[in-house]
Protein backbone atom coordinates (compact mmCIF):
# COMPACT_ATOMS: atom_id res chain seq x y z
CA UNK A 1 196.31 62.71 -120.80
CA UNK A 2 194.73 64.40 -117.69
CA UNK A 3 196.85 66.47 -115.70
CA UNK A 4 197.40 66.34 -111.45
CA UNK A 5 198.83 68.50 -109.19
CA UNK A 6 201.09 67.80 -106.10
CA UNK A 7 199.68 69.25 -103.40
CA UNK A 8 203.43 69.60 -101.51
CA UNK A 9 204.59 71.66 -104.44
CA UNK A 10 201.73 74.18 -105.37
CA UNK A 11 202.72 77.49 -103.74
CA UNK A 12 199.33 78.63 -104.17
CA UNK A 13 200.70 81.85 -106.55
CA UNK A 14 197.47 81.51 -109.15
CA UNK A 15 199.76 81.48 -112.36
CA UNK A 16 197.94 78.56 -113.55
CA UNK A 17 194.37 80.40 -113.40
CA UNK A 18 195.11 83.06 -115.46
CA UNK A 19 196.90 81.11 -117.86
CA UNK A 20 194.19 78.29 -118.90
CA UNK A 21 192.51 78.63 -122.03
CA UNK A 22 189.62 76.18 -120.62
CA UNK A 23 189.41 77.91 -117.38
CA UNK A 24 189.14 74.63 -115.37
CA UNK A 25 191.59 75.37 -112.57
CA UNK A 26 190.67 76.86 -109.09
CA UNK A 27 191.83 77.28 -106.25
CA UNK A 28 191.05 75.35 -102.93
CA UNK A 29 192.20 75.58 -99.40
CA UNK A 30 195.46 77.59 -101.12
CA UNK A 31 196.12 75.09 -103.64
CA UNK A 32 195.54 74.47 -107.43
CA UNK A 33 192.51 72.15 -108.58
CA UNK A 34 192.05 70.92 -111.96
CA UNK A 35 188.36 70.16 -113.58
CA UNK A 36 189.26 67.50 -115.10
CA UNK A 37 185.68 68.03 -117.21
CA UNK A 38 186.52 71.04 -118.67
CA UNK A 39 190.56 70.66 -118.96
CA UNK A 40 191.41 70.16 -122.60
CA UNK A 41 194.89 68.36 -122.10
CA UNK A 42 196.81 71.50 -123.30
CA UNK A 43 199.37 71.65 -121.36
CA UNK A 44 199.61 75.23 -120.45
CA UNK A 45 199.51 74.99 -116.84
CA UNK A 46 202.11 72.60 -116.76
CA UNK A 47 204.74 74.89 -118.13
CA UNK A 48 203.91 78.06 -117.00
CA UNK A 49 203.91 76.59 -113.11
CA UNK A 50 206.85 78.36 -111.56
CA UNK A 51 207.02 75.38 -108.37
CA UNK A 52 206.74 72.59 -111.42
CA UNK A 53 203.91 71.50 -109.11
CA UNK A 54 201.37 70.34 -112.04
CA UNK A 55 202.31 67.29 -114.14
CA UNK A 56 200.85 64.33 -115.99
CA UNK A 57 199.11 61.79 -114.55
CA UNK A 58 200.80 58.05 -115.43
């Protein structure tokens, strides 16, 4: 399942870069964005997000 962030809730602290295995998040204009080509659905960003700003998409 692909993962999204909410743009209100990223604080823009990079956490989420240096933790994906897949390397397919960036930042842009301050925020988090997710590739969702090269994202492999692990997870990882999602819990190691201090602002809980990455989730699931329904």
């Amino acid at each position: 399942m692909a993962v999204k962030v909410d743009k209100d809730l990223c604080v823009g602290c990079e956490t989420c870069i240096d933790e994906c295995p897949s390397e397919a998040i960036t930042m842009s204009g301050g925020i988090a964005v997710i590739d969702k080509e090269k994202c492999v659905d692990c997870n990882t960003c999602i819990d190691c997000c201090p602002s809980a700003a990455i989730s699931t998409e329904d």
